[in-house]
Protein backbone atom coordinates (compact mmCIF):
# COMPACT_ATOMS: atom_id res chain seq x y z
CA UNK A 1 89.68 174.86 95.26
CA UNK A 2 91.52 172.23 93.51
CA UNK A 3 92.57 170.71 96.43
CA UNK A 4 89.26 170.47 98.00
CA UNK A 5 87.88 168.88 95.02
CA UNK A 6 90.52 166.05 95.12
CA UNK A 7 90.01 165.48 98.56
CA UNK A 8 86.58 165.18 98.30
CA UNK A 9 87.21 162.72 95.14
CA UNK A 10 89.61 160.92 97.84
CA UNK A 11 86.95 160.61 99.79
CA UNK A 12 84.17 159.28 97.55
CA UNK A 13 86.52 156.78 96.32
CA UNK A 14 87.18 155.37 99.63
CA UNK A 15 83.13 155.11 101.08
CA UNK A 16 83.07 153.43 97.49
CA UNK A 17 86.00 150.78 98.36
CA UNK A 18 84.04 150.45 101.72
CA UNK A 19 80.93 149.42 100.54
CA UNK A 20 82.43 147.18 97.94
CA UNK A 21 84.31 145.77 100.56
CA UNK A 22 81.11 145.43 102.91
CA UNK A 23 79.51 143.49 100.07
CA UNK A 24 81.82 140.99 99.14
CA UNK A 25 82.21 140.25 102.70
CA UNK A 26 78.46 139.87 103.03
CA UNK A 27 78.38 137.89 100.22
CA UNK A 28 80.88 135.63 101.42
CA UNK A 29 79.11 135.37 104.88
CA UNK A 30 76.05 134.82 102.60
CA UNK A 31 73.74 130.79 103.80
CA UNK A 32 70.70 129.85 102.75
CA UNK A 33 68.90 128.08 106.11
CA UNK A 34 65.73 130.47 105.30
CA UNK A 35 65.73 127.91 102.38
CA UNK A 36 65.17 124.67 103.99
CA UNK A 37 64.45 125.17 107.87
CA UNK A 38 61.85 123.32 108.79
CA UNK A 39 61.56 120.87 105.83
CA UNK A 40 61.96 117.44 106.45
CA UNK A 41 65.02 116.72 104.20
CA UNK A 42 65.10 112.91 104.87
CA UNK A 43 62.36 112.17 103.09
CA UNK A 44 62.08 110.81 99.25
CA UNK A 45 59.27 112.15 96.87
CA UNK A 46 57.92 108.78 95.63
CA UNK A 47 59.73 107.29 92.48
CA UNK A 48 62.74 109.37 93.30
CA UNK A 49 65.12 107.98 95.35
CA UNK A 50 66.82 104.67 96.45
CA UNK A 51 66.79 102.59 99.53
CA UNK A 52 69.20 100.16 99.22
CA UNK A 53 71.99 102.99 100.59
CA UNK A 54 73.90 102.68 104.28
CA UNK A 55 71.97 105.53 105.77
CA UNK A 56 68.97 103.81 104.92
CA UNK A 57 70.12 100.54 106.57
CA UNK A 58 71.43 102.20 109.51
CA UNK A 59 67.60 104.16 110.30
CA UNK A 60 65.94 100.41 109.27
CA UNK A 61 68.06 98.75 112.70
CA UNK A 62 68.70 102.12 114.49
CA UNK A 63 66.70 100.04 117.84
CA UNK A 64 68.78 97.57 117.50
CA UNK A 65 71.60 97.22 120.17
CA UNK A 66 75.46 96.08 119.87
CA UNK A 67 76.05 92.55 119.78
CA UNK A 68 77.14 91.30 123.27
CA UNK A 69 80.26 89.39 122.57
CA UNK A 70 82.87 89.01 120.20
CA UNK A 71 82.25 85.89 118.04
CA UNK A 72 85.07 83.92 116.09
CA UNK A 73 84.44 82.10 112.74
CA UNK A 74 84.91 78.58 112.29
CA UNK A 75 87.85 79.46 109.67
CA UNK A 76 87.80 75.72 108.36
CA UNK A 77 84.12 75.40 108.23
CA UNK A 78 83.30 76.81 105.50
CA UNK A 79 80.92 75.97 102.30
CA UNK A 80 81.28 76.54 98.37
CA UNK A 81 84.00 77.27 96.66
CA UNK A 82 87.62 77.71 98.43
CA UNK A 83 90.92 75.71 99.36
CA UNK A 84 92.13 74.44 102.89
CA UNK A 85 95.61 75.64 102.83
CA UNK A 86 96.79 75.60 106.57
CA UNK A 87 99.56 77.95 107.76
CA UNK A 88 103.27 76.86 108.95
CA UNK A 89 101.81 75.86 112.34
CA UNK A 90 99.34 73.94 110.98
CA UNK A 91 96.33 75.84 111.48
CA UNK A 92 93.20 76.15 109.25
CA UNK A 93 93.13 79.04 106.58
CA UNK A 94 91.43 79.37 103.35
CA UNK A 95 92.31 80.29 99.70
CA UNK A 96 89.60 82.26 97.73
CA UNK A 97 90.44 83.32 93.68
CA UNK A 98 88.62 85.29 91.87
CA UNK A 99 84.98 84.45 91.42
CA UNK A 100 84.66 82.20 94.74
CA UNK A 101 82.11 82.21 96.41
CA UNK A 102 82.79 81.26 100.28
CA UNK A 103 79.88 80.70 102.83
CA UNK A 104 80.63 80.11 106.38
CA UNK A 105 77.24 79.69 109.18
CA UNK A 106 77.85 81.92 112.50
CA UNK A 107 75.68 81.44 115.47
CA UNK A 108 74.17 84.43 117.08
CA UNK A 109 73.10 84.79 120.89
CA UNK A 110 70.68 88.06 120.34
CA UNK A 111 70.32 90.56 117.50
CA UNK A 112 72.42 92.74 117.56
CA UNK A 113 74.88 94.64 115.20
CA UNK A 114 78.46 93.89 114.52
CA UNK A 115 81.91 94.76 112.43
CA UNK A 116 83.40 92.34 110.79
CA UNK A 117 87.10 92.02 110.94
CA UNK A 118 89.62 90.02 108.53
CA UNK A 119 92.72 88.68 109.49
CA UNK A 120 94.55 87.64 105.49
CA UNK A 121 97.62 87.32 103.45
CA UNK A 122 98.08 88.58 100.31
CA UNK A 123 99.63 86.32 97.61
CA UNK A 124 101.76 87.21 94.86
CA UNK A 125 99.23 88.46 91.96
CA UNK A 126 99.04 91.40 89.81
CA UNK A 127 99.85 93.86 92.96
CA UNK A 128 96.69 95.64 93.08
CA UNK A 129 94.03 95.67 95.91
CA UNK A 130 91.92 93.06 97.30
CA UNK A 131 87.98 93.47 96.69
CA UNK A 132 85.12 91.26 98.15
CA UNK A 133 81.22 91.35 98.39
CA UNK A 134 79.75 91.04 101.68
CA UNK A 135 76.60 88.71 101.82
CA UNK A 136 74.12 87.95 104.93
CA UNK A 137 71.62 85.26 104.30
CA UNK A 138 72.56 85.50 100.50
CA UNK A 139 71.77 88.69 100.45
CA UNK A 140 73.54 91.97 99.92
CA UNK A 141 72.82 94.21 103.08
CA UNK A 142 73.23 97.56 101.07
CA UNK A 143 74.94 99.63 98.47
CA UNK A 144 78.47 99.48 98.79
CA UNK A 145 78.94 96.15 100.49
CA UNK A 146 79.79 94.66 97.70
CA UNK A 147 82.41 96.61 96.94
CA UNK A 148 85.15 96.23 100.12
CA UNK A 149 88.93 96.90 99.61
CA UNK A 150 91.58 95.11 101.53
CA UNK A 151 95.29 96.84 101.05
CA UNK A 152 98.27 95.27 100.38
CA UNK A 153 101.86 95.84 102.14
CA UNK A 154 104.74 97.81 100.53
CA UNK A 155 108.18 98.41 100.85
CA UNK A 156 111.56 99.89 99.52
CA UNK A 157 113.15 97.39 98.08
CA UNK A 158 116.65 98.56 99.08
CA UNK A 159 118.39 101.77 100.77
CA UNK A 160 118.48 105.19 99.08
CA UNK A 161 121.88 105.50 96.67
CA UNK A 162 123.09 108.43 95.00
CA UNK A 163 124.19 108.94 91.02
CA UNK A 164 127.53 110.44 90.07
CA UNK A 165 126.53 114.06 90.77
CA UNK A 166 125.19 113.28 94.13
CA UNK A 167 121.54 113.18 93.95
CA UNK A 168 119.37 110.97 95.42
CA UNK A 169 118.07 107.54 93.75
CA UNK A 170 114.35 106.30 95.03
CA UNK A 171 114.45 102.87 95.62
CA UNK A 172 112.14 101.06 93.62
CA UNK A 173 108.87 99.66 95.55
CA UNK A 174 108.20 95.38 96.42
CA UNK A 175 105.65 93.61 98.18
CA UNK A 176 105.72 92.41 101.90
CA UNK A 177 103.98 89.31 102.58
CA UNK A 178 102.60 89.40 106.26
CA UNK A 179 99.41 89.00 107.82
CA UNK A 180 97.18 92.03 108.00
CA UNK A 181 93.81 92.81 110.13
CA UNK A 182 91.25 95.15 108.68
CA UNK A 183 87.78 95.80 109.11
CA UNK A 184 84.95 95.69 106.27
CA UNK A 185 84.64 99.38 105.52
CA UNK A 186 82.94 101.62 102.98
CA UNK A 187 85.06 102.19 100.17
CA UNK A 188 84.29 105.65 99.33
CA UNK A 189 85.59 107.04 102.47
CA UNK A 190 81.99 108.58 103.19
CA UNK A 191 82.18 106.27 106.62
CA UNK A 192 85.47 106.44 108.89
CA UNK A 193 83.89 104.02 111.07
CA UNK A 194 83.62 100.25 109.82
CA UNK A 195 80.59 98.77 108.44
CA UNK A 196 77.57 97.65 111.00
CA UNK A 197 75.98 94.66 109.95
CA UNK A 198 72.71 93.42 111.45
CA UNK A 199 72.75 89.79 112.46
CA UNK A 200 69.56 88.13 113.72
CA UNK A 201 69.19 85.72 116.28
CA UNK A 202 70.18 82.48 115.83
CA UNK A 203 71.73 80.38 112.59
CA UNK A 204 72.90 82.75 109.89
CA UNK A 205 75.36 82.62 106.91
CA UNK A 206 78.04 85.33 106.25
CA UNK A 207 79.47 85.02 102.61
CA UNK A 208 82.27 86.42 100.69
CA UNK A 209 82.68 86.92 97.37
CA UNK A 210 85.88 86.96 95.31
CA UNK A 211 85.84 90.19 93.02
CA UNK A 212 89.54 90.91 92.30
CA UNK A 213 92.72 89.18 93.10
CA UNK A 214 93.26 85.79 95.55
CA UNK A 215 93.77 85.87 99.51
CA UNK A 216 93.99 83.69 101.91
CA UNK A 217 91.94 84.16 104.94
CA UNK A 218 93.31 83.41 108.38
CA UNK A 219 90.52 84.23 110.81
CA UNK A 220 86.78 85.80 110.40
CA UNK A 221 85.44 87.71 113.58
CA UNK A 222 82.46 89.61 114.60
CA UNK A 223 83.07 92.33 116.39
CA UNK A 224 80.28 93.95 119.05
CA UNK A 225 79.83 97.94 117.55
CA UNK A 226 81.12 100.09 119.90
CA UNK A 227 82.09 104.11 119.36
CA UNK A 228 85.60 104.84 119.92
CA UNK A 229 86.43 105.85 123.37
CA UNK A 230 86.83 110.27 124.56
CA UNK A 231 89.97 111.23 125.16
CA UNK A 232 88.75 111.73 128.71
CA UNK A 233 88.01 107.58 128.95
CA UNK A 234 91.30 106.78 126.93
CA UNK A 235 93.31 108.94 129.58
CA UNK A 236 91.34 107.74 132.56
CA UNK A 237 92.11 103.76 131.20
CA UNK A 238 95.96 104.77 131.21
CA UNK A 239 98.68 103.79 134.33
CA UNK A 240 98.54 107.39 136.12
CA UNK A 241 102.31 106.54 136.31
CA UNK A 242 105.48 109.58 136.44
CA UNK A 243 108.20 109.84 134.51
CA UNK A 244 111.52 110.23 135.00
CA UNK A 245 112.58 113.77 134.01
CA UNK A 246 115.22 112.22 131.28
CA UNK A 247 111.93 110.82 129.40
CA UNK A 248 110.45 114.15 129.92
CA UNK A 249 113.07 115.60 127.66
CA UNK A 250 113.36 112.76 125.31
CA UNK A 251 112.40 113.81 121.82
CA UNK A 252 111.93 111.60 118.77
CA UNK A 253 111.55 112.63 114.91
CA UNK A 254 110.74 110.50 112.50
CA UNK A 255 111.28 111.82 108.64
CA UNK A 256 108.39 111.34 106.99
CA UNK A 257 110.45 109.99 103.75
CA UNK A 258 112.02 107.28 105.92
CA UNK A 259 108.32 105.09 105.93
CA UNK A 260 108.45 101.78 106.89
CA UNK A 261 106.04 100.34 105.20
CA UNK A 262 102.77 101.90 102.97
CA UNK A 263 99.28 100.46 101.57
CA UNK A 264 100.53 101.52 97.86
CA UNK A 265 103.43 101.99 95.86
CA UNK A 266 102.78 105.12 94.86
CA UNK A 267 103.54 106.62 98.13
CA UNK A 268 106.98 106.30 98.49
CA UNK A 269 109.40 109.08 98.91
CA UNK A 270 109.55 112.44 97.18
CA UNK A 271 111.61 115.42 97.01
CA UNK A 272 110.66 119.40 97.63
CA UNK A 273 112.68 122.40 96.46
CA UNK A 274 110.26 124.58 96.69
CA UNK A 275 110.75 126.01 100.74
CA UNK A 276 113.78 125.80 102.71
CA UNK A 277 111.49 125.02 105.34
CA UNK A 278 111.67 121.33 104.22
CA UNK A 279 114.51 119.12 105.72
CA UNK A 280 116.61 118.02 104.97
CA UNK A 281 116.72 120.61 102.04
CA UNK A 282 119.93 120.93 99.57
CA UNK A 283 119.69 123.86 96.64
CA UNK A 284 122.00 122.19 93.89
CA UNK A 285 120.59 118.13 93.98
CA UNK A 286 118.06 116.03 94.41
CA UNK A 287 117.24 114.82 97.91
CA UNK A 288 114.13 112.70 99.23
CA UNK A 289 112.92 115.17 101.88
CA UNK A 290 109.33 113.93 101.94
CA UNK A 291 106.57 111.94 101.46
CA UNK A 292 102.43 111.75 100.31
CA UNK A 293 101.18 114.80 98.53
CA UNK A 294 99.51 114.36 95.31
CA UNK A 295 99.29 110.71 95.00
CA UNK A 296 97.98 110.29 98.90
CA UNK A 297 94.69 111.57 97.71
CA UNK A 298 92.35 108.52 98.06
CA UNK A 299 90.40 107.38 101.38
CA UNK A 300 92.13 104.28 102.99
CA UNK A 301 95.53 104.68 101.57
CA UNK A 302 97.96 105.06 104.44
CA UNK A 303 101.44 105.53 105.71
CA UNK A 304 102.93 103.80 108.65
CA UNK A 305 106.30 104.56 110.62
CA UNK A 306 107.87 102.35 113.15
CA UNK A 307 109.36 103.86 116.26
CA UNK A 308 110.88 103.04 120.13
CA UNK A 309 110.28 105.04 122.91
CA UNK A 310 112.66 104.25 126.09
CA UNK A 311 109.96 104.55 129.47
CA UNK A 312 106.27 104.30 129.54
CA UNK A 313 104.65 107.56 130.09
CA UNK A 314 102.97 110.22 128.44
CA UNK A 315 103.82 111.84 125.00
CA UNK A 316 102.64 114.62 122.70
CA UNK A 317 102.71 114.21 119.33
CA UNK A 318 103.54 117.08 116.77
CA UNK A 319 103.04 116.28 112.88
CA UNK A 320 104.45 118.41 110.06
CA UNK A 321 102.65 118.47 107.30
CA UNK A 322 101.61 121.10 104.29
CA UNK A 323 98.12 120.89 102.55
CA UNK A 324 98.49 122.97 99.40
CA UNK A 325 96.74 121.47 96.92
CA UNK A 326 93.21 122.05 97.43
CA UNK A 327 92.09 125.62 98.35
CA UNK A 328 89.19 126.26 100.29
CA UNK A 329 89.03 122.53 101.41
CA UNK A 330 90.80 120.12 104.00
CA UNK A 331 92.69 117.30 103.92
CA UNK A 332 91.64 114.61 107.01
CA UNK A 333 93.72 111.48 108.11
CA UNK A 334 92.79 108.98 111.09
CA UNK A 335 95.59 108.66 113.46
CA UNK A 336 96.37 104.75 114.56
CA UNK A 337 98.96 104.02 117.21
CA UNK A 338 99.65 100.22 116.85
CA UNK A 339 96.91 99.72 114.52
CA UNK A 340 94.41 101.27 116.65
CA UNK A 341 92.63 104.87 117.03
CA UNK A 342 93.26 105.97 120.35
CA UNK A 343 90.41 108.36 120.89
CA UNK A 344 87.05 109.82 119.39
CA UNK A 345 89.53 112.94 117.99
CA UNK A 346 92.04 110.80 116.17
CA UNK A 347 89.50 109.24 113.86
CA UNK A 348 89.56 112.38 111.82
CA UNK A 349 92.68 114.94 111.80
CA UNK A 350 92.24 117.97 109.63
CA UNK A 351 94.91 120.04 108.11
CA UNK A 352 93.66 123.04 106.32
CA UNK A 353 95.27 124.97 103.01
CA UNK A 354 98.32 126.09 103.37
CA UNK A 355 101.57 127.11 101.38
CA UNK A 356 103.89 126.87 104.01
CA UNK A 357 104.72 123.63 106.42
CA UNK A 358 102.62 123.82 109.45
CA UNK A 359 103.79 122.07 113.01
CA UNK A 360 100.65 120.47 113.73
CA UNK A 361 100.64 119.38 117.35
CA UNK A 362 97.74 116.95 117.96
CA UNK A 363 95.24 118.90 120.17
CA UNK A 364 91.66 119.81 121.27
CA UNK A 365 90.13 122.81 119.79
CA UNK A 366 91.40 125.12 122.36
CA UNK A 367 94.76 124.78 121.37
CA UNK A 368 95.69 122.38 124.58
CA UNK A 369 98.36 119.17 123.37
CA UNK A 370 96.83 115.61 123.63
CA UNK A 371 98.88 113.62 125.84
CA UNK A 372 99.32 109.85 124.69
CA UNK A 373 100.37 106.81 126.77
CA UNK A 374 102.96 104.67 125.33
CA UNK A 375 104.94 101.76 127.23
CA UNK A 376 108.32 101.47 126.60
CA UNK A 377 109.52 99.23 123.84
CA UNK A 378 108.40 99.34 120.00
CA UNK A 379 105.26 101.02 118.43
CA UNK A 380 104.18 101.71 115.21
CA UNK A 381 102.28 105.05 113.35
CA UNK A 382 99.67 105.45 110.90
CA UNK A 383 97.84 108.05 109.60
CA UNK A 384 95.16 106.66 106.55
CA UNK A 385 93.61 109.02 104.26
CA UNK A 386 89.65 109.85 105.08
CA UNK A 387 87.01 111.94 104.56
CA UNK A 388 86.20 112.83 108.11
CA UNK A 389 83.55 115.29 108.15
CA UNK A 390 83.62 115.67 104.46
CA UNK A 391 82.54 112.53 103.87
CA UNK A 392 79.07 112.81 105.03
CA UNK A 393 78.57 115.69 103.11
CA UNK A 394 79.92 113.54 99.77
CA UNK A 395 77.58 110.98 100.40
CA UNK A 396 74.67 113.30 100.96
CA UNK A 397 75.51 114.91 97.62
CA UNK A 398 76.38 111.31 95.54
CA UNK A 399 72.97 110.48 96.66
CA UNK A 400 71.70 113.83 95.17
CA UNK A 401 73.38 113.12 92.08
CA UNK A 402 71.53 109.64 91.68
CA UNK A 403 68.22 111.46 92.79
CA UNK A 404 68.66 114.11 89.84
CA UNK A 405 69.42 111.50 87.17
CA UNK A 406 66.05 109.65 87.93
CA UNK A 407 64.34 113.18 87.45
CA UNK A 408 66.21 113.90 84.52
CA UNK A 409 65.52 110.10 82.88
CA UNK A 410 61.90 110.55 83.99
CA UNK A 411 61.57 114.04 82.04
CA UNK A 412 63.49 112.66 79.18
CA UNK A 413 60.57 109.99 78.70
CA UNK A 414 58.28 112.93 77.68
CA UNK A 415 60.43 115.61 76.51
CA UNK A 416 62.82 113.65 74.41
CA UNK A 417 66.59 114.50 74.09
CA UNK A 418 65.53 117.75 72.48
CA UNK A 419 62.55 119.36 73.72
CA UNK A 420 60.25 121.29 71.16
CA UNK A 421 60.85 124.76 72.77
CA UNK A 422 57.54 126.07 71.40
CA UNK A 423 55.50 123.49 73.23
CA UNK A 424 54.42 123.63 76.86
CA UNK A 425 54.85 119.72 77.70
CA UNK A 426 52.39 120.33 80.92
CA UNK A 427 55.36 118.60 83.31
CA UNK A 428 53.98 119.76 86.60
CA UNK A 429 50.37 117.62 84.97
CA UNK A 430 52.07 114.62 83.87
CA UNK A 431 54.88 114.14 86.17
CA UNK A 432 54.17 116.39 89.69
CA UNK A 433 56.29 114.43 91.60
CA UNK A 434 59.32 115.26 89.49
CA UNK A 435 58.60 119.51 90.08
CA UNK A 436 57.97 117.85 93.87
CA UNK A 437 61.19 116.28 93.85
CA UNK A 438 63.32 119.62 92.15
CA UNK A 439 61.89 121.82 94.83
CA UNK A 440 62.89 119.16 97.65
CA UNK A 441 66.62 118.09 95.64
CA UNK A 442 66.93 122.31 95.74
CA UNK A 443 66.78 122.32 99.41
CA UNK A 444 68.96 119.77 100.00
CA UNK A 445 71.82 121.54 97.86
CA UNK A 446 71.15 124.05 99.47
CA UNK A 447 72.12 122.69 103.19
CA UNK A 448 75.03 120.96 101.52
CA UNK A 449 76.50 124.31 100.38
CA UNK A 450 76.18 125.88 104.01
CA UNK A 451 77.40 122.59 105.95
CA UNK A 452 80.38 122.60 103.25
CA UNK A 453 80.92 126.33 103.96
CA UNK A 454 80.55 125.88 107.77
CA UNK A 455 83.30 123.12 107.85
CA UNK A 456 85.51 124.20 105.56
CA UNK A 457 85.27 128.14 106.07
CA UNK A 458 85.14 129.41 102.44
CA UNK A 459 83.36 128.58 99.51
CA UNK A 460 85.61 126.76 96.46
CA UNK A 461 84.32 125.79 92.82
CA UNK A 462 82.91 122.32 93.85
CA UNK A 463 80.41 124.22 96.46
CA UNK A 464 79.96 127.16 93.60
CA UNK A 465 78.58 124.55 91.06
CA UNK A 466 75.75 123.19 93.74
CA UNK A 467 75.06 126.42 94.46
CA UNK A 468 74.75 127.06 90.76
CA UNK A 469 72.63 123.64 90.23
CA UNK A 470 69.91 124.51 93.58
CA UNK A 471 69.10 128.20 92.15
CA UNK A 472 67.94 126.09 88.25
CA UNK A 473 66.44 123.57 90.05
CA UNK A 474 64.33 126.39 92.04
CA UNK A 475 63.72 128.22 88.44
């Protein structure tokens, strides 16, 4: 009899497990599209909202083609403030300080839109990043232009030298003064793609302005838009050429501590105890074993490593790498092989949570290696810090945040900073578009917590407190 009954307790207390299991896994698979399918989410109620963002600019010219032709600034041309200062060969460049305000006039065929790309030199300042203000005609195309970061170039300033009891010592970090090309890009990260700027037909005036720390500017160019090329175009572009079965079995690593040169001098190299999994690895003293982690956590910093292959041909490319300090989120670079992304896929690589070290071969999503032509001689390797998909969905909920304060300021006009909780204030009367503008900003969070759950494949706090904020706004 006893026996019975325990079993029988045995058993309740595993349908119970069951069905706690069944709905925590329920709730996990839990979205909300009966929420917002079929509302037009791109939209603003009116008052509530801004229009001055890049998604907004971007629908204003969406008919509006790529430029036709690459078109080169008359570097020495320019108007307002700046100094001539020409380079060792004698050609044209300018030097802009802080508060300058530089105008140069650029010719266009057609409209059409266009990147802008920088060729400059740092000078010897305070060491931090370069930041100008984009202006078209005088104006300021959109949010964010005027806030563009150029990096700098940094080194160790000697070789890695060992103290008494054998541990490593990190060099110390210095400038390197060499020209650099970058594009105008959004700041944030929210983009991975440089800026389009609309130029009309015909006489127009591009415009910088100095907001931190001097430069001098070699060359200005406009750049016809164009997305980056498939994988199946970048292979099809390549010499269809064989190689010789000793490159077949060449094999190149390149320590990730052993940089050549980085964007900041916080990312230099580190050292891990933690998994013997990490080489080179030594249990009793300090060795520098790798690089990035926490302080490689901002969009546009990046890491470059210079390398040789002996024979042109075709290479995979494997990438070792552990992203444990963000569960239940990724980590994306962009991938640049001699300061260029290769392919479409390379814009955005993702590496997921994970403890241990992870061999990352670069592939397509079913698991096949990308192959990557490379002539022989030198080549460099960079992988910058970006949002990828995530940054979308950051800029979607920024511009959420922004939305919310003007509701907020807007009921804080009638309510005052503490509302009289015995009086009905008659909101949805004086302000409707505000209880408009709740239900729409509700919907909205809404999507962002299933396209954040659908990229990322869990749900962390960051989602949890959107999630939290869309069910009050529906109350």
């Amino acid at each position: 009899m006893r026996k019975n009954v325990w079993r029988t307790l045995i058993i309740i207390l595993v349908v119970a497990i069951l069905i706690v299991a069944v709905t925590l896994l329920n709730r996990g698979a839990q979205d909300f599209h009966h929420k917002y399918d079929g509302v037009d989410l791109t939209h603003d109620v009116t008052g509530i909202g801004r229009d001055d963002t890049y998604t907004n600019y971007l629908r204003k010219y969406e008919n509006v083609g790529a430029g036709k032709e690459e078109i080169t600034v008359d570097i020495a041309a320019f108007e307002g403030d700046g100094e001539l200062r020409p380079d060792e060969a004698g050609a044209p460049q300018v030097y802009t300080k802080d508060g300058d305000y530089t105008t140069w006039k650029v010719n266009i065929p057609e409209d059409g839109m266009y990147a802008v790309e920088l060729e400059y030199l740092t000078v010897d300042s305070r060491g931090v990043d370069v930041e100008r203000a984009i202006y078209i005609n005088d104006a300021l195309p959109f949010n964010g232009a005027d806030n563009l970061r150029f990096s700098r170039l940094w080194v160790d300033a000697g070789q890695v030298k060992k103290d008494n009891q054998g541990n490593d010592i990190r060099p110390s970090q210095k400038e390197k003064f060499e020209y650099q090309t970058a594009f105008c890009r959004d700041d944030m990260g929210y983009e991975t793609e440089p800026y389009r700027f609309f130029f009309q037909a015909g006489e127009n005036t591009l415009s910088f302005e100095a907001v931190n720390e001097p430069v001098i500017l070699r060359s200005v160019t406009l750049t016809p838009v164009s997305d980056y090329l498939t994988y199946e175009e970048y292979t099809a572009a390549q010499p269809q050429k064989e190689m010789t079965e000793e490159a077949k079995a060449w094999l190149l690593t390149l320590e990730g501590e052993k940089a050549d040169v980085r964007s900041s001098p916080s990312l230099y190299a580190r050292y891990d105890r933690s998994s013997p999994a990490t080489v080179p690895t030594d249990v009793s003293h300090t060795v520098l074993n790798y690089i990035g982690g926490d302080p490689w956590n901002s969009a546009g910093q990046w890491i470059e490593w210079d390398f040789n292959v002996p024979e042109d041909g075709w290479y995979n490319i494997t990438i070792k790498a552990r992203q444990m300090y963000s569960r239940g989120s990724i980590s994306c670079r962009s991938f640049y092989i001699d300061g260029a992304i290769p392919f479409d896929d390379m814009a955005s690589i993702s590496f997921y949570y994970n403890t241990a070290w992870d061999m990352h071969t670069l592939a397509d999503e079913n698991g096949t290696p990308y192959r990557f032509y490379l002539t022989a001689g030198d080549h460099s390797l960079r992988l910058e810090a970006t949002l990828g998909e995530m940054g979308g969905i950051l800029r979607e909920m920024e511009d959420s945040i922004f939305r919310l304060n003007q509701i907020y300021r807007k009921v804080l006009v009638l309510t005052g900073v503490t509302p009289d909780r015995f009086r009905d204030y008659r909101l949805g009367e004086v302000y409707p578009e505000a209880i408009q503008a709740m239900d729409l900003e509700a919907k909205r969070l809404y999507k962002l917590v299933d396209d954040t759950v659908a990229l990322t494949g869990q749900k962390n706090d960051r989602v949890a407190v959107a999630q939290t904020l869309a069910v009050q706004l529906e109350q």
